[in-house]
Protein backbone atom coordinates (compact mmCIF):
# COMPACT_ATOMS: atom_id res chain seq x y z
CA UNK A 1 8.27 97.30 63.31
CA UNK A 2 6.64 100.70 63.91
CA UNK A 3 10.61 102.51 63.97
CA UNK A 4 10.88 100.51 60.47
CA UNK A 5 7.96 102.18 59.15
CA UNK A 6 8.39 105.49 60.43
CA UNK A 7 12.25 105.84 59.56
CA UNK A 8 12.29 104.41 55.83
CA UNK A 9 14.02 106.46 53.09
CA UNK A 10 10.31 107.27 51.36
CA UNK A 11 7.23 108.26 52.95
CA UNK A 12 5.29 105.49 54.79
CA UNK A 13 2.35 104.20 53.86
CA UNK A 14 -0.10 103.46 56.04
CA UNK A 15 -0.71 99.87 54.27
CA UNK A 16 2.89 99.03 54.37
CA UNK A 17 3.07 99.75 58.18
CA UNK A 18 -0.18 97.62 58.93
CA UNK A 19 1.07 94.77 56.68
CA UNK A 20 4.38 94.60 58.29
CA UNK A 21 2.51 94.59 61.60
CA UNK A 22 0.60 92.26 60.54
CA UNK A 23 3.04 89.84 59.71
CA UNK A 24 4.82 90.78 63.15
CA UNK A 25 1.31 89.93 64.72
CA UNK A 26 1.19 86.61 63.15
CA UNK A 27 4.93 85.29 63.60
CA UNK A 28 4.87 86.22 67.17
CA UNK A 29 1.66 84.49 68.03
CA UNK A 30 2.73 81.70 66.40
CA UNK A 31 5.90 81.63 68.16
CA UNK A 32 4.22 82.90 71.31
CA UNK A 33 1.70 79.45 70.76
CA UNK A 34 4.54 76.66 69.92
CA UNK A 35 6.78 77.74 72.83
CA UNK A 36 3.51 76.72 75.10
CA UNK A 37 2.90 73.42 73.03
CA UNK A 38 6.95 72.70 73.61
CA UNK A 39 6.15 72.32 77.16
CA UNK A 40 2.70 71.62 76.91
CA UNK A 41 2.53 68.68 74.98
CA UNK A 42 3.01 64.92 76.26
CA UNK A 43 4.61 63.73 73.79
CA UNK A 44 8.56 64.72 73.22
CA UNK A 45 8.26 64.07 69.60
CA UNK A 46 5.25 66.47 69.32
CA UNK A 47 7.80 68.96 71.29
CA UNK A 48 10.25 68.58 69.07
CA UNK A 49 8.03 69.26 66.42
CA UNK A 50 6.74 72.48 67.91
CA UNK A 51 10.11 73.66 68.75
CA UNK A 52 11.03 72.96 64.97
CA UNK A 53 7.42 75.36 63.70
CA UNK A 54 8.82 77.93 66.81
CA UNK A 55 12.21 77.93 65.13
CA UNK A 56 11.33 78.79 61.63
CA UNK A 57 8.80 81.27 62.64
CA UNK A 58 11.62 82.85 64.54
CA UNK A 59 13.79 82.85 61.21
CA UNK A 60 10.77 84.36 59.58
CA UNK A 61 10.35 87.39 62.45
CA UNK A 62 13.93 87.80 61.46
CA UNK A 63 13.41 88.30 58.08
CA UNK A 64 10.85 90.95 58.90
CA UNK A 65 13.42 92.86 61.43
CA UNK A 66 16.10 92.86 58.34
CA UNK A 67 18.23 90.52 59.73
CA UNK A 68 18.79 88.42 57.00
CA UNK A 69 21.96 86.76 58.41
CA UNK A 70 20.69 86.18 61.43
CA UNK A 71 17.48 84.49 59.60
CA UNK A 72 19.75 81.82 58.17
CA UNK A 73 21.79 81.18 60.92
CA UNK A 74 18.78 80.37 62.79
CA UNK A 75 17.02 77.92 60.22
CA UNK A 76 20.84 76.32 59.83
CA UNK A 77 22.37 76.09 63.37
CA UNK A 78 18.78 75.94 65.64
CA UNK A 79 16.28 74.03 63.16
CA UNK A 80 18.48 72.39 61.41
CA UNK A 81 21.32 70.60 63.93
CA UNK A 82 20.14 71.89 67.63
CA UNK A 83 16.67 70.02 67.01
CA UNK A 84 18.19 66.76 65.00
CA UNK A 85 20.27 66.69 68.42
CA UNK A 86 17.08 66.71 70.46
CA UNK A 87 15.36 64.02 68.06
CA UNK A 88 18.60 61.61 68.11
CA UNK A 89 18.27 62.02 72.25
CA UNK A 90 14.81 61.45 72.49
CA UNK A 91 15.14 58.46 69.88
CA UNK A 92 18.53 57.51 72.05
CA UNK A 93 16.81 57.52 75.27
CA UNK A 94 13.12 55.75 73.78
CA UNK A 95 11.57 58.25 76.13
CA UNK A 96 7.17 57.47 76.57
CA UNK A 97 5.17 59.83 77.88
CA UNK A 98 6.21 61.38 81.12
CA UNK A 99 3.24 62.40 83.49
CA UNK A 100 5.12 63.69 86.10
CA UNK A 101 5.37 67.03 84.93
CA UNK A 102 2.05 67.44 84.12
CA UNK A 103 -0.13 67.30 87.30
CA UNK A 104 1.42 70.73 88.58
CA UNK A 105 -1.36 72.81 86.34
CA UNK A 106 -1.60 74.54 89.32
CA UNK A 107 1.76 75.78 89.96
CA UNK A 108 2.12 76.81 86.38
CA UNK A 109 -1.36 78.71 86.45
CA UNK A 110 -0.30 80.46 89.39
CA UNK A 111 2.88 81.32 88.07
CA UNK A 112 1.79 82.46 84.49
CA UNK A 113 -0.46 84.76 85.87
CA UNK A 114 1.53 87.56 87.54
CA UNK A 115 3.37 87.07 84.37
CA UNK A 116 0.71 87.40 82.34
CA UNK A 117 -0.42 90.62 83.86
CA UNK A 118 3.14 92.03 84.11
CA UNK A 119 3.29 91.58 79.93
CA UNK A 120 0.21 93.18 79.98
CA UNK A 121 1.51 96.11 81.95
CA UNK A 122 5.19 96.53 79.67
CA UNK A 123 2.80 96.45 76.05
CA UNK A 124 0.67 98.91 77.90
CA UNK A 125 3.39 101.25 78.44
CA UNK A 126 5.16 100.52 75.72
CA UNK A 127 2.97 101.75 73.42
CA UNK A 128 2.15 104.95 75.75
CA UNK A 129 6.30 105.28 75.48
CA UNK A 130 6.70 104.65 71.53
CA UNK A 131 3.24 106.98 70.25
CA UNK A 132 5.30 108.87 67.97
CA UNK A 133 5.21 112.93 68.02
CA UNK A 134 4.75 114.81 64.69
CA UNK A 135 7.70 116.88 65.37
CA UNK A 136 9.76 113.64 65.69
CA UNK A 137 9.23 112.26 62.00
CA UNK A 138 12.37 113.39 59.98
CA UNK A 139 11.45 114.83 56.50
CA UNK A 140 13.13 116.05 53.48
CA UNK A 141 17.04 116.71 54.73
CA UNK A 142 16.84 114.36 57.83
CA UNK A 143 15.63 111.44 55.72
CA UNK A 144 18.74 111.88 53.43
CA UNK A 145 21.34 112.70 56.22
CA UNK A 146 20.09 109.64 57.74
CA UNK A 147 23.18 106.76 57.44
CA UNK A 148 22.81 103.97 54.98
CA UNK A 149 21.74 100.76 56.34
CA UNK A 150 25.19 98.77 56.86
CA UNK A 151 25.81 94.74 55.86
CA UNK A 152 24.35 93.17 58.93
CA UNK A 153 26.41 90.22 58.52
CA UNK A 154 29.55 92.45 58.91
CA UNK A 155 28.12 94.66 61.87
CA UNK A 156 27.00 91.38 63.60
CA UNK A 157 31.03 89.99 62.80
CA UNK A 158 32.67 93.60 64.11
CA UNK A 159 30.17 93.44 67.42
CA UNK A 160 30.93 89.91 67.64
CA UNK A 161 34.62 89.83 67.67
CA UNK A 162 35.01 93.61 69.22
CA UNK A 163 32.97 93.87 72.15
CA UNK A 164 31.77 90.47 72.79
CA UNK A 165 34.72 88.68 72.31
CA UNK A 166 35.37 87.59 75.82
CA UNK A 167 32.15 86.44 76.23
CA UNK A 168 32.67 84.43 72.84
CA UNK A 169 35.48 83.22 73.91
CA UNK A 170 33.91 82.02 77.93
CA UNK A 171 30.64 80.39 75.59
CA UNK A 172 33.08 78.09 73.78
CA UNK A 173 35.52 76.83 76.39
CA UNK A 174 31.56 76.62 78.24
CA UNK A 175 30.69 74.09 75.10
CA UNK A 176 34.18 72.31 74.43
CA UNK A 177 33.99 71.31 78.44
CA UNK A 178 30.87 70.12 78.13
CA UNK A 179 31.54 68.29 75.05
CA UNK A 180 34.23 66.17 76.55
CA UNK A 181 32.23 65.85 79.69
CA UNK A 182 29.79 63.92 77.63
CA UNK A 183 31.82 61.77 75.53
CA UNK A 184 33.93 60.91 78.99
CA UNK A 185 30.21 59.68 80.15
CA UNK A 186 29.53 58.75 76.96
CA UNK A 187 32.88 56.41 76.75
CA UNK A 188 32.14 54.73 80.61
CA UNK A 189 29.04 53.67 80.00
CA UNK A 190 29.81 52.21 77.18
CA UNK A 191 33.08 50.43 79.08
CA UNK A 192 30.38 49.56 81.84
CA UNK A 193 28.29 47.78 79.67
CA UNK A 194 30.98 45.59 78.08
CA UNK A 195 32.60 44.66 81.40
């Protein structure tokens, strides 16, 4: 947010900078708070339904970063079909309330913790490492040598299919595999149950 600020085409404003860190502020404690209540919560349906706030709020960070493509992809592919996935299993299965997972406070306390201060210690230094200089501000000429922002929808596509595309490629055998490995389950139980 602050490199979005400091780098646009006119002079930033002071207000513009603190409103678009305060929208970062507020979509990543959001996020920050459903991703707890995903694993947090008892019930899979209130899960679901905090991985469904967490998933829009991501869109909406998105939005923020200029990513506009990347935005709708998420409210499309992860909020809109990855979570109706998750409901139909957890309506497939009839899962209750599962306790098991839930007495190990503990264990999560004491794992959360170094965490917790290790965060602490990156946003400390981060923001020692990212305190802008004066001399490092570009003005007048700079600003207007600077390259115009490019279609992110066609520098995601030429990253994509360039230098990812063997990984691309691995993801989706990864998936089709899997796919059939499901309906192959999917098919003998349902064989089992007949016979």
């Amino acid at each position: 947010m602050r490199s979005a600020c400091r780098w646009s085409r006119r002079r930033p404003d002071r207000e513009d900078c603190a409103l678009d860190l305060l929208f970062f502020g507020y979509f990543a404690g959001v996020i920050g708070l459903t991703a707890i209540l995903v694993v947090a919560l008892k019930n899979p349906i209130y899960s679901a339904l905090s991985l469904l706030i967490m998933f829009f709020h991501v869109a909406g960070l998105y939005v923020t970063l200029r990513a506009e493509f990347l935005a709708a992809v998420q409210i499309i592919v992860y909020a809109g079909a990855i979570l109706v996935l998750y409901l139909f299993v957890v309506m497939l299965l009839n899962l209750k309330r599962d306790d098991r997972y839930h007495t190990q406070w503990r264990v999560a306390a004491f794992v959360c913790l170094p965490l917790s201060v290790e965060l602490l210690v990156l946003g400390m230094s981060g923001r020692v490492l990212a305190r802008p200089e004066q001399s490092a501000v570009p003005t007048g000429e700079a600003i207007s040598a600077a390259p115009a922002a490019a279609d992110n929808t066609l520098a995601i596509g030429e990253t994509l299919f360039s230098t990812y595309l063997y990984p691309f490629e691995i993801a989706s055998v990864i998936l089709l595999v899997a796919m059939i490995g499901a309906i192959v389950l999917a098919k003998r139980d349902i064989g089992g149950s007949e016979a």
